[in-house]
PDB file of N, CA and C in Angstrom:
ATOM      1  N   UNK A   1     -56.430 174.559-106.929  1.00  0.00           N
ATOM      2  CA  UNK A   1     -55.060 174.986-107.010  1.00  0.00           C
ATOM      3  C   UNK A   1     -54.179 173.882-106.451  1.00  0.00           C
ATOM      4  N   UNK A   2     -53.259 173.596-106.975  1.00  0.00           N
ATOM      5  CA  UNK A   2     -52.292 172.856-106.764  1.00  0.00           C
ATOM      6  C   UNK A   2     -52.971 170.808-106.265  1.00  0.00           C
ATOM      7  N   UNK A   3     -52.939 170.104-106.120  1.00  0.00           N
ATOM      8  CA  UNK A   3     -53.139 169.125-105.647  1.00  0.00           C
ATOM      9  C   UNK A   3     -51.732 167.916-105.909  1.00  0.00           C
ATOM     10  N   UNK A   4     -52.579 166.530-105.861  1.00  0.00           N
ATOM     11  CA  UNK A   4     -52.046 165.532-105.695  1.00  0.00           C
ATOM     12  C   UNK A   4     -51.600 165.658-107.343  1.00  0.00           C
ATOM     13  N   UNK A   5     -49.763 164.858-107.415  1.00  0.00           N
ATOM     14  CA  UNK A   5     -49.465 164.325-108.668  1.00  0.00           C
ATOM     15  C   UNK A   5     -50.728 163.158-109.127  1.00  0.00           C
ATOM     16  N   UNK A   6     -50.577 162.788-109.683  1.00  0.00           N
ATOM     17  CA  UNK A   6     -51.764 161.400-110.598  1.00  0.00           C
ATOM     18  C   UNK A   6     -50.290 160.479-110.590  1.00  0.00           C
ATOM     19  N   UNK A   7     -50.040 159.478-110.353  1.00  0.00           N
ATOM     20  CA  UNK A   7     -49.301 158.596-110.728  1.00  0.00           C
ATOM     21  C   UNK A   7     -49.114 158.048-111.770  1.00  0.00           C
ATOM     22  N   UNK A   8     -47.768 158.121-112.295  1.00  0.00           N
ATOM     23  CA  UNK A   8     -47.870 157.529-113.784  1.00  0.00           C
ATOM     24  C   UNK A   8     -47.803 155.813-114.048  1.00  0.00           C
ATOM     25  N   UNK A   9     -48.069 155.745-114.851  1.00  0.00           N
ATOM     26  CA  UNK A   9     -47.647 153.930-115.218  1.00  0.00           C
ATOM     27  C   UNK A   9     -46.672 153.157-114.501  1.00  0.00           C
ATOM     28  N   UNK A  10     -45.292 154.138-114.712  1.00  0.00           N
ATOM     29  CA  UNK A  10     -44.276 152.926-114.141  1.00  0.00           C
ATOM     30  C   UNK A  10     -44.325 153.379-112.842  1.00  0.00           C
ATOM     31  N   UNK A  11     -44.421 154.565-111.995  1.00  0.00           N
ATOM     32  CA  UNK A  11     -44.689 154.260-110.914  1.00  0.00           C
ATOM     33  C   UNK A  11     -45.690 153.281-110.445  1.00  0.00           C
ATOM     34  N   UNK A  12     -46.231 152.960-111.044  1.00  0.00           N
ATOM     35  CA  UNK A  12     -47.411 151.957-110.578  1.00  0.00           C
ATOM     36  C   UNK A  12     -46.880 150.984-110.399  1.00  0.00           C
ATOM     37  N   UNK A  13     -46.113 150.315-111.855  1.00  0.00           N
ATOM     38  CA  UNK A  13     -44.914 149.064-111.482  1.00  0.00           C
ATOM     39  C   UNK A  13     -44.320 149.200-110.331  1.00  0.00           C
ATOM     40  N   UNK A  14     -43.744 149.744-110.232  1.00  0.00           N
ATOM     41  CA  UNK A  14     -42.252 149.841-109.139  1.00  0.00           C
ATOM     42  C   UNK A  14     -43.278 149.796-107.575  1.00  0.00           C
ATOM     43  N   UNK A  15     -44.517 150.704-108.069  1.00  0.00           N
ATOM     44  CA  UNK A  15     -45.006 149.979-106.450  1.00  0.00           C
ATOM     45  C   UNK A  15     -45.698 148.526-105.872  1.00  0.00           C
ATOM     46  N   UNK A  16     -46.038 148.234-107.594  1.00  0.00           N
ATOM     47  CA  UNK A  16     -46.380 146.414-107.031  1.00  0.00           C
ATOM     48  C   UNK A  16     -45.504 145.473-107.290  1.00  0.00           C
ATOM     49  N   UNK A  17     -44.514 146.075-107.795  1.00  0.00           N
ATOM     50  CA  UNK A  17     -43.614 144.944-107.302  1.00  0.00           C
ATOM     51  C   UNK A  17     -42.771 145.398-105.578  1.00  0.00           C
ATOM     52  N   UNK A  18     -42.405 146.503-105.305  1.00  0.00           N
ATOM     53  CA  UNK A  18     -41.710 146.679-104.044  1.00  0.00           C
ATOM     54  C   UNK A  18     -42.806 145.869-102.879  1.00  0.00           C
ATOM     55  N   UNK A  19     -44.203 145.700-103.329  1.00  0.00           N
ATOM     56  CA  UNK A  19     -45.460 145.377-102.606  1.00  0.00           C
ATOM     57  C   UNK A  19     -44.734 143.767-102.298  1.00  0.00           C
ATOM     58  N   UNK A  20     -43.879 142.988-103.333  1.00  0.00           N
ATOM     59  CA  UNK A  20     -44.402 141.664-103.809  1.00  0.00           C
ATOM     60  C   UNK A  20     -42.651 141.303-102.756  1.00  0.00           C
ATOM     61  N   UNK A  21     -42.027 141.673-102.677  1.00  0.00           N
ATOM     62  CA  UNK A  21     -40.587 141.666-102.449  1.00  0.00           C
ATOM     63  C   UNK A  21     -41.038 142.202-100.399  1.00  0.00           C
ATOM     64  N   UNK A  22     -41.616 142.525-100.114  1.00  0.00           N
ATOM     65  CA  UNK A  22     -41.699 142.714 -98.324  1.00  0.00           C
ATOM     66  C   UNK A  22     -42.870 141.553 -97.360  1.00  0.00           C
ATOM     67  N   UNK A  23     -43.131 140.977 -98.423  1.00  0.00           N
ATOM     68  CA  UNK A  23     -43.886 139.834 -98.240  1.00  0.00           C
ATOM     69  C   UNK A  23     -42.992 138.759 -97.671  1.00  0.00           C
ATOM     70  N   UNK A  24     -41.599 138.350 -98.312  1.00  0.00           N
ATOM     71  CA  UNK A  24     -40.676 137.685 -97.778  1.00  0.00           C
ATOM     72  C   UNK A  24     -39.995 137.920 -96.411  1.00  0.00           C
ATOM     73  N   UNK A  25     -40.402 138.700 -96.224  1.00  0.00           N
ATOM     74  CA  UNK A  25     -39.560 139.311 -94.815  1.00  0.00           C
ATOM     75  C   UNK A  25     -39.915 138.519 -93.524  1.00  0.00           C
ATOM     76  N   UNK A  26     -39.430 138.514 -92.350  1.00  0.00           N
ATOM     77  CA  UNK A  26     -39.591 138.171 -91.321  1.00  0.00           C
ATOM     78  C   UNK A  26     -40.422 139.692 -90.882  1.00  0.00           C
ATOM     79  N   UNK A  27     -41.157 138.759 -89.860  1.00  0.00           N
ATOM     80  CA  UNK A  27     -41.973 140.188 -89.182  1.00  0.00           C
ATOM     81  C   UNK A  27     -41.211 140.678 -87.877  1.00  0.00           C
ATOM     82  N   UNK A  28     -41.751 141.702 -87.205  1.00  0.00           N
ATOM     83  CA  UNK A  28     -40.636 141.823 -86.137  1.00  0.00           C
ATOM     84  C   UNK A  28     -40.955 141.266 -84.962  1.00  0.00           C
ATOM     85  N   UNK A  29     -39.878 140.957 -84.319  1.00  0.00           N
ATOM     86  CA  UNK A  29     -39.661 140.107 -82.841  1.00  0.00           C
ATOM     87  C   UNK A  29     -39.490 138.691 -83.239  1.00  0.00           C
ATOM     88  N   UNK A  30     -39.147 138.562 -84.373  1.00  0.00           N
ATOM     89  CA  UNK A  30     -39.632 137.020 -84.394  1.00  0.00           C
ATOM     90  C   UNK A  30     -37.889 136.316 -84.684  1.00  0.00           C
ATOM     91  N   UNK A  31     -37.306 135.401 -84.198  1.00  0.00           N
ATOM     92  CA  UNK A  31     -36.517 134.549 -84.260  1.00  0.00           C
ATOM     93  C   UNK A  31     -35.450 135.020 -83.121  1.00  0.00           C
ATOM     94  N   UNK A  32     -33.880 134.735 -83.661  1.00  0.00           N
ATOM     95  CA  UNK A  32     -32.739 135.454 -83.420  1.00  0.00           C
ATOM     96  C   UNK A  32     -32.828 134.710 -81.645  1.00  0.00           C
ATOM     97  N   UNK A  33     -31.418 135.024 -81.288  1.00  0.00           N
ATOM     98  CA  UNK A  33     -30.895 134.738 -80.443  1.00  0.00           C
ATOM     99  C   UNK A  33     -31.940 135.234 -78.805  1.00  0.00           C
ATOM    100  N   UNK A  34     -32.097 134.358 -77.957  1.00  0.00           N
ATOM    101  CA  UNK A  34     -32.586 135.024 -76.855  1.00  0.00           C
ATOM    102  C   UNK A  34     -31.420 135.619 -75.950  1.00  0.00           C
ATOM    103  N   UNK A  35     -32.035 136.936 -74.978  1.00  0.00           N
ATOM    104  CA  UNK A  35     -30.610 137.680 -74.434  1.00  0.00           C
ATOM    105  C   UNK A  35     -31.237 137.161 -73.270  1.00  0.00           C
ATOM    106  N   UNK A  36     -30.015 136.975 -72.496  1.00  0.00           N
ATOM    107  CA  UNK A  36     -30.007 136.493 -71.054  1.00  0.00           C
ATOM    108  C   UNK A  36     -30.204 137.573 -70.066  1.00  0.00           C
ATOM    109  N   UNK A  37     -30.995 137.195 -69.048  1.00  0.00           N
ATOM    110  CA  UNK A  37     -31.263 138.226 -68.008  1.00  0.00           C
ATOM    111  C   UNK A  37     -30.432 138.008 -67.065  1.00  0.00           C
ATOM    112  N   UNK A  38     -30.510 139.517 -66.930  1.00  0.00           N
ATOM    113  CA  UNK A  38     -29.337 139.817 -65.921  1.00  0.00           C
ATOM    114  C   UNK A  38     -29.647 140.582 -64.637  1.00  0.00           C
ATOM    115  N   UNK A  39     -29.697 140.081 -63.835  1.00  0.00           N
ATOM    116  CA  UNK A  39     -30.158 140.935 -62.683  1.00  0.00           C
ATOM    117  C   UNK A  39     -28.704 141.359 -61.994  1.00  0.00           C
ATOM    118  N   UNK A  40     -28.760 142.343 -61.362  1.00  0.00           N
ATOM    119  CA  UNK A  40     -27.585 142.867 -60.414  1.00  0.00           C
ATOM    120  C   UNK A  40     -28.505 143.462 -59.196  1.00  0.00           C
ATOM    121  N   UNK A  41     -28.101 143.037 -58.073  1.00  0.00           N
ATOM    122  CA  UNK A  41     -29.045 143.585 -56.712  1.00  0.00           C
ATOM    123  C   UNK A  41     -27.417 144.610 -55.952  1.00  0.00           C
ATOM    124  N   UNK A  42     -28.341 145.203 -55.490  1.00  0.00           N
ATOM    125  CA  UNK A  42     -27.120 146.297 -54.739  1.00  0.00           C
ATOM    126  C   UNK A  42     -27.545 145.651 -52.818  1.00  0.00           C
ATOM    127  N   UNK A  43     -26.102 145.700 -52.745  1.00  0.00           N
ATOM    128  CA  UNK A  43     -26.030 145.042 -51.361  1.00  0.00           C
ATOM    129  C   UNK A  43     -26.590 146.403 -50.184  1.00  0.00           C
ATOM    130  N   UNK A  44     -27.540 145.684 -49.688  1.00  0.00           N
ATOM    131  CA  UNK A  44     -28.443 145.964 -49.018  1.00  0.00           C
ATOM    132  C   UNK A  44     -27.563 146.365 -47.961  1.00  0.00           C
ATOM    133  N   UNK A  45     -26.601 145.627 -46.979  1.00  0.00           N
ATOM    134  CA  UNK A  45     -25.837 145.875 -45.776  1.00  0.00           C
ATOM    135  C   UNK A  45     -25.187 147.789 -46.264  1.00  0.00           C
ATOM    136  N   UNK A  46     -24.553 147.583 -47.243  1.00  0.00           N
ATOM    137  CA  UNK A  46     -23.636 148.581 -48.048  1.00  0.00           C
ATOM    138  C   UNK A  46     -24.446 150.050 -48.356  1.00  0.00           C
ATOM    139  N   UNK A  47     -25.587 149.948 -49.164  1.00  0.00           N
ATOM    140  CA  UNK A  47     -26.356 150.759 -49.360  1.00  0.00           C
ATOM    141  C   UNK A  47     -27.162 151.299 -48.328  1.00  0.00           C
ATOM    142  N   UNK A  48     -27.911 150.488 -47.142  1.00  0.00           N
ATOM    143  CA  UNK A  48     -27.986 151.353 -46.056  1.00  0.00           C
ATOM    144  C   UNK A  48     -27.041 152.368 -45.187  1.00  0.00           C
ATOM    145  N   UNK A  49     -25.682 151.629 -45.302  1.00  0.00           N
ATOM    146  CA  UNK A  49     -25.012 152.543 -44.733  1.00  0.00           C
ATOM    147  C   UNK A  49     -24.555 153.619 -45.324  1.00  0.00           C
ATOM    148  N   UNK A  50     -24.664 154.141 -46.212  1.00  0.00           N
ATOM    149  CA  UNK A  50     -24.475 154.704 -47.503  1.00  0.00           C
ATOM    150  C   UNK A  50     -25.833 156.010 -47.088  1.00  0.00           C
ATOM    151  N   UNK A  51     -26.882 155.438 -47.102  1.00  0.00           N
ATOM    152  CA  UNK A  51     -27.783 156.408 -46.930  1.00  0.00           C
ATOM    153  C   UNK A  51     -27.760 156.533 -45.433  1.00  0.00           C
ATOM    154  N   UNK A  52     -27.925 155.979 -44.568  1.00  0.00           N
ATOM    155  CA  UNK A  52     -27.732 156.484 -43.310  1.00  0.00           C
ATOM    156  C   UNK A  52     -26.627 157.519 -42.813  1.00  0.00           C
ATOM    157  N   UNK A  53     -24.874 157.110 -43.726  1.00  0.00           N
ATOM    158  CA  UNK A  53     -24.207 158.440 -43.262  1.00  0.00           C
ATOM    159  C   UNK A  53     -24.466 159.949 -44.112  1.00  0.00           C
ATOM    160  N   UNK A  54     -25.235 159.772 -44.885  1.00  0.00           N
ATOM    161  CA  UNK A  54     -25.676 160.804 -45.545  1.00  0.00           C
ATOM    162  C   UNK A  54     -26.493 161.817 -45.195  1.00  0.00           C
ATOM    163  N   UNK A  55     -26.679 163.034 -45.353  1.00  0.00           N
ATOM    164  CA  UNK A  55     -28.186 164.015 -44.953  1.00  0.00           C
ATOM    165  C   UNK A  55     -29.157 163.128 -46.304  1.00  0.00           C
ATOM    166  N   UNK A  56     -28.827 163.448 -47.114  1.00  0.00           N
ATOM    167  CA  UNK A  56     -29.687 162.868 -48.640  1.00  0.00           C
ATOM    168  C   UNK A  56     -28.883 162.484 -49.566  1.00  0.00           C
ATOM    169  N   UNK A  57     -29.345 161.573 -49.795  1.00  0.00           N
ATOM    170  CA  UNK A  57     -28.744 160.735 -51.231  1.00  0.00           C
ATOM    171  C   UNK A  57     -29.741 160.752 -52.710  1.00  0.00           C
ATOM    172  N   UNK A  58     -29.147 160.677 -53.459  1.00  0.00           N
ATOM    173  CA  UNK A  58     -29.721 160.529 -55.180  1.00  0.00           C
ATOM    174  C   UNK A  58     -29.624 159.542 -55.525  1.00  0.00           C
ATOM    175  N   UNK A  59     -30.497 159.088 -56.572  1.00  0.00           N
ATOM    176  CA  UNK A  59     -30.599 157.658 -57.536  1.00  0.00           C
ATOM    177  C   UNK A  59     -28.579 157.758 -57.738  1.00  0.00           C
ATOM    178  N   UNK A  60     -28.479 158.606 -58.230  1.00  0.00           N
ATOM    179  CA  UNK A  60     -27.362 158.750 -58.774  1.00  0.00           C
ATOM    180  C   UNK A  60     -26.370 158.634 -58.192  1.00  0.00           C
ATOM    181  N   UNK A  61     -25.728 158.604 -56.612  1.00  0.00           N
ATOM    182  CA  UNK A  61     -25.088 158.924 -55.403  1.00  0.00           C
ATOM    183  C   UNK A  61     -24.593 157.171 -55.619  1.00  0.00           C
ATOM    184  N   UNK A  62     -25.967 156.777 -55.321  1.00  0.00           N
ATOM    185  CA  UNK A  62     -26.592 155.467 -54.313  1.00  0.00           C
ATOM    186  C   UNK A  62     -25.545 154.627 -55.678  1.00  0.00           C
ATOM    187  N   UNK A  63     -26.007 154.617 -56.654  1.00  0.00           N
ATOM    188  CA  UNK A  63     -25.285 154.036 -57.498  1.00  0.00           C
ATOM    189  C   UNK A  63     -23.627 153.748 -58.032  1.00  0.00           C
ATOM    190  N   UNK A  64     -23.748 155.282 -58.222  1.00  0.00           N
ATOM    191  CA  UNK A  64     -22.166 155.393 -58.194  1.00  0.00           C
ATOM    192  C   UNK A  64     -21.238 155.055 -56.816  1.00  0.00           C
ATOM    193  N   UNK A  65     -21.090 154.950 -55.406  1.00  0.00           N
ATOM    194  CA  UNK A  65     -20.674 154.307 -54.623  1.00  0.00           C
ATOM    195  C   UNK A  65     -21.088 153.406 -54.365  1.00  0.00           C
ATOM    196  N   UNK A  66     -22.387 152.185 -54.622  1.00  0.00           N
ATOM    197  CA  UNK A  66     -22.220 150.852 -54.700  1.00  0.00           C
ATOM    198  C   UNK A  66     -21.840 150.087 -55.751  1.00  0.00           C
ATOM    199  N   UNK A  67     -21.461 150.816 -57.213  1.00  0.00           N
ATOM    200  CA  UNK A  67     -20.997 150.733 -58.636  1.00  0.00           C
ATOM    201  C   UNK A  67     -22.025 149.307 -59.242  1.00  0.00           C
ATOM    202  N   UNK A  68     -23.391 150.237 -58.806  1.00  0.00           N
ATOM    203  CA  UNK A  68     -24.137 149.327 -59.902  1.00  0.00           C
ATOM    204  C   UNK A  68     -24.918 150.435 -60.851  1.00  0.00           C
ATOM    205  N   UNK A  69     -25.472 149.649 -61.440  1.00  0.00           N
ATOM    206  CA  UNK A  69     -26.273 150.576 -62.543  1.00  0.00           C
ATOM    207  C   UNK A  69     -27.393 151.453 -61.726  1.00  0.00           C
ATOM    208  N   UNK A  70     -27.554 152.407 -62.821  1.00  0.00           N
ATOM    209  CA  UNK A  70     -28.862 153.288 -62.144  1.00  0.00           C
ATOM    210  C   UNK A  70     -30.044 152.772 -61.791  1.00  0.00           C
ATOM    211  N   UNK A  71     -30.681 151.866 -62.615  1.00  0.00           N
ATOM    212  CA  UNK A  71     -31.536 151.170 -62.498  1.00  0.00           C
ATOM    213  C   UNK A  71     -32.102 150.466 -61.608  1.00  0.00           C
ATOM    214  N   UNK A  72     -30.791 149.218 -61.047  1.00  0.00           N
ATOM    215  CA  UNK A  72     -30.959 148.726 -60.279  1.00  0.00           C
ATOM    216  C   UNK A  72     -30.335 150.029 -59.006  1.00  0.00           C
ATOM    217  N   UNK A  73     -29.971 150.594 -58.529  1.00  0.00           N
ATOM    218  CA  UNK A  73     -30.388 152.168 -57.441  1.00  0.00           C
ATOM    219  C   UNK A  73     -31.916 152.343 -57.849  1.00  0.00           C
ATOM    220  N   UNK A  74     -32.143 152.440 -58.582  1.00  0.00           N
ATOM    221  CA  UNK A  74     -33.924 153.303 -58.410  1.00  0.00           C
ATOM    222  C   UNK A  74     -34.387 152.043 -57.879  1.00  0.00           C
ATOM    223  N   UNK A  75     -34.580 150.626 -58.386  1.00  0.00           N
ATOM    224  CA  UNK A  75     -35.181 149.696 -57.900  1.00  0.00           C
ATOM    225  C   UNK A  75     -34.776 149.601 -56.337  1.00  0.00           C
ATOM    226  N   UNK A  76     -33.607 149.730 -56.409  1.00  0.00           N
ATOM    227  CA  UNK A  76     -33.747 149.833 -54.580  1.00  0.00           C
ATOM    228  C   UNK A  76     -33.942 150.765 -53.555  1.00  0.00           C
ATOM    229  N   UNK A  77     -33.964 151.634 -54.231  1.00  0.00           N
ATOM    230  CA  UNK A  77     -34.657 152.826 -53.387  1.00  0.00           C
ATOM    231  C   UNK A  77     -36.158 152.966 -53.714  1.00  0.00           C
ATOM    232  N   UNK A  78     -36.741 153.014 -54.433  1.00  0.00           N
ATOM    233  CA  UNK A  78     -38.406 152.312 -54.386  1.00  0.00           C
ATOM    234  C   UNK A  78     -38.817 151.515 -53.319  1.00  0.00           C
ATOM    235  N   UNK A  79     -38.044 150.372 -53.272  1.00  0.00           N
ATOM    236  CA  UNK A  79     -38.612 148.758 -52.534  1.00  0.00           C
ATOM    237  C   UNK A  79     -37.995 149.600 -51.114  1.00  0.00           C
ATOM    238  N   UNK A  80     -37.350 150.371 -50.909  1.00  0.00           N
ATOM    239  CA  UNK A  80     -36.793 150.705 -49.647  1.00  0.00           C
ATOM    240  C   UNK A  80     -37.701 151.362 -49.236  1.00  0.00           C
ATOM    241  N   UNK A  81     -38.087 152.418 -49.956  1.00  0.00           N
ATOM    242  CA  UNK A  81     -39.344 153.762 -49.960  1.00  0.00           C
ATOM    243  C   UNK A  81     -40.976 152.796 -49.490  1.00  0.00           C
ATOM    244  N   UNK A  82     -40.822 151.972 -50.482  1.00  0.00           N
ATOM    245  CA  UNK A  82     -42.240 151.188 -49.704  1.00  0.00           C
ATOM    246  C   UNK A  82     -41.989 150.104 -48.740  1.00  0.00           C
ATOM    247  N   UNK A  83     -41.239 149.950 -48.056  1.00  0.00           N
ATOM    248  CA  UNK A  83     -40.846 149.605 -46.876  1.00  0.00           C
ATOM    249  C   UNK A  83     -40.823 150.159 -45.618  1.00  0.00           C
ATOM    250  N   UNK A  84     -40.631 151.634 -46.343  1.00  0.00           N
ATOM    251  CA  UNK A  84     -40.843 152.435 -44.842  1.00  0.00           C
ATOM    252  C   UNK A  84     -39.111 152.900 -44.189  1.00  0.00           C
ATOM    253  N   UNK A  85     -38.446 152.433 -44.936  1.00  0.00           N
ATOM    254  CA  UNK A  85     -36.887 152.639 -44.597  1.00  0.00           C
ATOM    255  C   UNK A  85     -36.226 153.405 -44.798  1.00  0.00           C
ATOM    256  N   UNK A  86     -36.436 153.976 -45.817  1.00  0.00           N
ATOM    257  CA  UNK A  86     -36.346 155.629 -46.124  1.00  0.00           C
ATOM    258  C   UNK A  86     -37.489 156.117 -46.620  1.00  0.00           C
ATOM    259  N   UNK A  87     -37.196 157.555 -46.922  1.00  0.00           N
ATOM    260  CA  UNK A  87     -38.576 158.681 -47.670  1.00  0.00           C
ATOM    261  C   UNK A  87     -38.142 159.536 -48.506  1.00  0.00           C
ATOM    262  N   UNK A  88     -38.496 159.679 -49.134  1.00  0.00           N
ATOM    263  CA  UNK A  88     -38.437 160.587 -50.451  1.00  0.00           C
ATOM    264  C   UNK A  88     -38.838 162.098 -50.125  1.00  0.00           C
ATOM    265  N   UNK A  89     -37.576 163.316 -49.974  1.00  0.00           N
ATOM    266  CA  UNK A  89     -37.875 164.297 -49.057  1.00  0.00           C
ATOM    267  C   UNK A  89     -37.763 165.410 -50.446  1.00  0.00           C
ATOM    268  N   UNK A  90     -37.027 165.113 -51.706  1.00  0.00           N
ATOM    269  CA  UNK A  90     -37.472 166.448 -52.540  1.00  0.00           C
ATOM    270  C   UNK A  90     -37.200 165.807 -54.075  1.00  0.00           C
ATOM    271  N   UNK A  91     -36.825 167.080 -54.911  1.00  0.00           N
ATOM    272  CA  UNK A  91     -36.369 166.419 -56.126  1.00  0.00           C
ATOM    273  C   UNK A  91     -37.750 166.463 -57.285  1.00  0.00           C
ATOM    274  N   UNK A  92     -37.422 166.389 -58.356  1.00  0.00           N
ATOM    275  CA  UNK A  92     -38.226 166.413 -59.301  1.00  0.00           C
ATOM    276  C   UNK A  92     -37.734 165.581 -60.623  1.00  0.00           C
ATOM    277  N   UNK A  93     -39.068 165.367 -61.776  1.00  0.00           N
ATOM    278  CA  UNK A  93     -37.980 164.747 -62.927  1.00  0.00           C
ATOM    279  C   UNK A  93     -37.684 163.334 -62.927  1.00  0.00           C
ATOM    280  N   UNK A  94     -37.833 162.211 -61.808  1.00  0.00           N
ATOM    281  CA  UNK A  94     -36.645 161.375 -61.865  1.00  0.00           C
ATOM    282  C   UNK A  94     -35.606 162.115 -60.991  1.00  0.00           C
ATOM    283  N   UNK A  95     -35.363 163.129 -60.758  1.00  0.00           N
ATOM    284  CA  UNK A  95     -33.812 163.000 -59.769  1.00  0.00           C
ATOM    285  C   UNK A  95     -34.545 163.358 -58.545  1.00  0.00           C
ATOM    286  N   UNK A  96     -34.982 162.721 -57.798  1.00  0.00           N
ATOM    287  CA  UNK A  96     -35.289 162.713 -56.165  1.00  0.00           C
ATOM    288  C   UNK A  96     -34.356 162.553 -55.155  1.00  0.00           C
ATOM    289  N   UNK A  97     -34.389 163.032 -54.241  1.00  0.00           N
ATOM    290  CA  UNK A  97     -34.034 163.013 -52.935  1.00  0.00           C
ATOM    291  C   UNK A  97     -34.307 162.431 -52.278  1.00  0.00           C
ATOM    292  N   UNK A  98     -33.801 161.334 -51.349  1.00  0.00           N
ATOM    293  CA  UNK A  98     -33.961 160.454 -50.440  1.00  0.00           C
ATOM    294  C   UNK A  98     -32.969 160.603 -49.114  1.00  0.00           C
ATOM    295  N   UNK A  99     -34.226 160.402 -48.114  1.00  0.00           N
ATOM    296  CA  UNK A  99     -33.146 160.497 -46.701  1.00  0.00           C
ATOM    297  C   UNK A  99     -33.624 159.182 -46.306  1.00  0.00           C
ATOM    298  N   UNK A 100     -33.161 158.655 -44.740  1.00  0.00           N
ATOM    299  CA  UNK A 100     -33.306 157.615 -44.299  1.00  0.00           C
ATOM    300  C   UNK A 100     -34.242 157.924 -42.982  1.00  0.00           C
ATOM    301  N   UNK A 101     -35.344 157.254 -42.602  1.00  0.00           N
ATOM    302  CA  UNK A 101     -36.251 157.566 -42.046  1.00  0.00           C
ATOM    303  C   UNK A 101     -35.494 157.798 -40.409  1.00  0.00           C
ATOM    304  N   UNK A 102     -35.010 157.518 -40.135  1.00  0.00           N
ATOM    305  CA  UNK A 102     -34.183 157.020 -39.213  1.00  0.00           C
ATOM    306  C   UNK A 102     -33.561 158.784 -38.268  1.00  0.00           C
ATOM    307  N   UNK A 103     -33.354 159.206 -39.204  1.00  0.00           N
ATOM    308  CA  UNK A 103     -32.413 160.657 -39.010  1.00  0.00           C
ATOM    309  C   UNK A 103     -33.393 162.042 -39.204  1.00  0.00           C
TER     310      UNK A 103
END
């Protein structure tokens, strides 16, 4: 009951030639402009104090009052976390809670 169409003739064309036409292509990753890296570090003096006047701070907190990206906040609260400088007290998901070991 029911199955595969059978392909007719000119579909057959139309698929060896579309075959013959992707052969020309560039493959991917390959050429084009290189993008420049960009690092942004969040000031360390600034961001401790930031979490120190706080009970707990968020990736999200930490960021938005030192006005850098989220990213670079998670990277510094990680390297802080395995430092021993703060701890990671709740939170789930990606949105964690961080206090400062200190308090």
């Amino acid at each position: 009951m029911g199955g595969a169409k059978k392909p007719t003739a000119a579909s057959k064309d139309k698929s060896a030639s579309s075959k013959d036409t992707k052969k020309g292509k560039k493959e991917k990753g390959e050429g084009g402009p290189k993008k420049a890296e960009i690092t942004v570090k969040v000031n360390e003096q600034q961001a401790l104090k930031i979490i120190q006047s706080s009970k707990v701070v968020t990736i999200q907190d930490l960021a938005r009052q030192t006005g850098v990206k989220i990213s670079a906040a998670n990277a510094f609260l990680r390297e802080a976390t395995n430092k021993g400088i703060v701890k990671r007290v709740g939170g789930y998901s990606g949105h964690y809670l961080y206090q400062s070991v200190s308090s």
